[in-house]
Protein backbone atom coordinates (compact mmCIF):
# COMPACT_ATOMS: atom_id res chain seq x y z
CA UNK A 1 -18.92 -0.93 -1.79
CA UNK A 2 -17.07 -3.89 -3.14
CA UNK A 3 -17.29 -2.51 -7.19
CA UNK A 4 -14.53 -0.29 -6.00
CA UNK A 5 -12.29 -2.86 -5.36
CA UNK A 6 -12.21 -4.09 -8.47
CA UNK A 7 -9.45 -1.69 -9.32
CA UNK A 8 -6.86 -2.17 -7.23
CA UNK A 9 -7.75 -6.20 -7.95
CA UNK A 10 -7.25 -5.27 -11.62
CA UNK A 11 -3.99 -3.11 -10.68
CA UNK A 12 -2.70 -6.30 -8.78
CA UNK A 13 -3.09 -8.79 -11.44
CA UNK A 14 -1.07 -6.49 -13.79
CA UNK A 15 1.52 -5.87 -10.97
CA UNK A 16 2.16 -9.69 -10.71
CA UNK A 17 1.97 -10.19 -14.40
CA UNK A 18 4.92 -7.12 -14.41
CA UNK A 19 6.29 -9.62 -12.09
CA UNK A 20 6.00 -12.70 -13.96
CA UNK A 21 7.52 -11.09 -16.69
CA UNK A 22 10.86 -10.22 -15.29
CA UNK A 23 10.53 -13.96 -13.59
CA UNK A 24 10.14 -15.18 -17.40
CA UNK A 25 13.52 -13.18 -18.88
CA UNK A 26 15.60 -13.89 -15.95
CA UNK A 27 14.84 -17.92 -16.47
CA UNK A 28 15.72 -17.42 -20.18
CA UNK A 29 18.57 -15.19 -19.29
CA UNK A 30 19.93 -18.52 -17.92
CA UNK A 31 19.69 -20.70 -21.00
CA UNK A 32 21.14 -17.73 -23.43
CA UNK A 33 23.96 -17.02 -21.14
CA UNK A 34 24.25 -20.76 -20.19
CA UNK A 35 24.01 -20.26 -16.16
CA UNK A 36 23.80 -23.41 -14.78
CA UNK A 37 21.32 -23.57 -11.60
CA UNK A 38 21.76 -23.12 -8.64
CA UNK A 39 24.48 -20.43 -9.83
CA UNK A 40 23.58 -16.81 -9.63
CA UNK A 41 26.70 -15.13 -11.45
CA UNK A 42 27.45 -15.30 -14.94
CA UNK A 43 28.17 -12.80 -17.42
CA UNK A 44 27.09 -9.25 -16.48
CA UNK A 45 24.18 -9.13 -19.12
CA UNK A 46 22.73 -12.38 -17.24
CA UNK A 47 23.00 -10.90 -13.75
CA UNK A 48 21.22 -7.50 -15.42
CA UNK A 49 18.51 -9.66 -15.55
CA UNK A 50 18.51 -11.34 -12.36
CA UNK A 51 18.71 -8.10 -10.45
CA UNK A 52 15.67 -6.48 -12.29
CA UNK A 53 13.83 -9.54 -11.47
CA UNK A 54 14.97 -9.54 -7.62
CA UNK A 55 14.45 -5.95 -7.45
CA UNK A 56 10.51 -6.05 -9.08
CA UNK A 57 10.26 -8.61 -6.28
CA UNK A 58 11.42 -6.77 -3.71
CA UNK A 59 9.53 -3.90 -4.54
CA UNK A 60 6.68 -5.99 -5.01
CA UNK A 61 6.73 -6.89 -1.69
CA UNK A 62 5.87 -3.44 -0.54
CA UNK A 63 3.71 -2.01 -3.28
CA UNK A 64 0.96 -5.09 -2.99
CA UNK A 65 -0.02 -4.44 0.52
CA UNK A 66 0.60 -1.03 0.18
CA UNK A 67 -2.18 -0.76 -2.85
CA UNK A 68 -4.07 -2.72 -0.18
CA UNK A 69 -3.92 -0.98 2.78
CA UNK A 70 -4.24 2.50 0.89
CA UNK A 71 -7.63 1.20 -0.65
CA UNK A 72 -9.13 0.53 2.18
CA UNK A 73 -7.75 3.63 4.39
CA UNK A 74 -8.35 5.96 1.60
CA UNK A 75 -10.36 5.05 -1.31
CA UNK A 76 -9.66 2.29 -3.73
CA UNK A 77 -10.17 4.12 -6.72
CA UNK A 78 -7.30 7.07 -5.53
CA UNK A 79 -5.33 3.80 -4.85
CA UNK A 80 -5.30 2.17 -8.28
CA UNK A 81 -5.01 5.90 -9.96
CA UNK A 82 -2.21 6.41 -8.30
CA UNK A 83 -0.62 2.45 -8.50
CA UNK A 84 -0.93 2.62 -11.92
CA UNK A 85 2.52 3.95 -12.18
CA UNK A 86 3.98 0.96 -10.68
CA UNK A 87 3.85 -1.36 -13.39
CA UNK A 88 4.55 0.88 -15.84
CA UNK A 89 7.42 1.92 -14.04
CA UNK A 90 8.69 -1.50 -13.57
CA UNK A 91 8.65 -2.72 -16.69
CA UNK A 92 10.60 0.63 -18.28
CA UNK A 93 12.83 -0.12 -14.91
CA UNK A 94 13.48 -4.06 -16.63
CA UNK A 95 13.49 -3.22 -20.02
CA UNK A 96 16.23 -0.07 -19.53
CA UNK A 97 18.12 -2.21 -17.29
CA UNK A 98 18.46 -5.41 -19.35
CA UNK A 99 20.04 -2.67 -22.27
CA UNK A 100 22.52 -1.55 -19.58
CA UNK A 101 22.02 -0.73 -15.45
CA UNK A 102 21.90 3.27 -15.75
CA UNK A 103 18.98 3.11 -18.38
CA UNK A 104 16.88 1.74 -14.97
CA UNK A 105 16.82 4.75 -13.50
CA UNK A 106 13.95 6.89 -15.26
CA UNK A 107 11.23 3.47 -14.24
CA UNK A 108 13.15 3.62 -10.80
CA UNK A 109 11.76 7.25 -10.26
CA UNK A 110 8.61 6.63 -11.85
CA UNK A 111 7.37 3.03 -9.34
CA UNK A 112 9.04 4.28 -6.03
CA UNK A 113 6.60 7.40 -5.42
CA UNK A 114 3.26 5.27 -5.32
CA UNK A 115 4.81 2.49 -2.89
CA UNK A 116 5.54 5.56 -0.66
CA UNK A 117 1.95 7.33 -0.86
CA UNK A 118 0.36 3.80 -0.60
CA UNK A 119 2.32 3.76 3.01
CA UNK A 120 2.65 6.74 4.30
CA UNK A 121 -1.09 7.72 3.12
CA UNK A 122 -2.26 4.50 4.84
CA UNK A 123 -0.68 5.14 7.83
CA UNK A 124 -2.03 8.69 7.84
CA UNK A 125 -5.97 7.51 6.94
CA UNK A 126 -5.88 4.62 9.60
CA UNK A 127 -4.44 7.21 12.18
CA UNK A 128 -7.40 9.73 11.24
CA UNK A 129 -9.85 7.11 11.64
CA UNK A 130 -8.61 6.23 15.15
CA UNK A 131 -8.74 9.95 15.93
């Protein structure tokens, strides 16, 4: 039962790596652009990189326990299938937005959809298992 899981565990490690990455430019972001801590605002290029990194957090946030909660409702291999879009998506969302901010939309599109299946399909194949 537990081989499964070794999926999504594979799928998370990636995810925080994604994570760790954005983490990474934002901190060097700082040096290049000279923004002294515990400032937040510099030159727009800077805070490109700030947001991405804030926003791969806060999506993080969601699409972790989502990945989760959706293995274990639904099936784990359906889970990291699906959640494989997420870090992919990321990373095209921090690489188009360190360029310039519209050029994050096409990863935007691509890692949203998963974080809502992973909910929503939880939600829906805890519920059936009550019923």
């Amino acid at each position: 039962m537990l081989n499964g899981f070794v999926y999504p565990g594979l799928l998370s490690g990636l995810a925080l790596l994604v994570y760790y990455f954005t983490l990474l430019r934002a901190g060097m972001a700082r040096g290049k652009y000279k923004v002294v801590a515990p400032a937040h605002s510099g030159p727009e290029a800077y805070e490109r990189h700030v947001r991405a990194h804030q926003n791969t957090l806060e999506h993080l946030a969601l699409f972790l326990p989502g990945l989760w909660l959706f293995s274990l409702a639904v099936s784990p291999y359906w889970a990291a299938g699906i959640g494989v879009l997420w870090p992919v998506g990321r990373l095209w969302y921090a690489l188009g937005y360190y360029q310039d901010a519209p050029r994050r939309i096409p990863g935007l599109l691509i890692s949203m959809p998963p974080i809502y299946v992973f909910v929503l399909g939880s939600i829906v194949g805890f519920g059936l298992r009550i019923a």
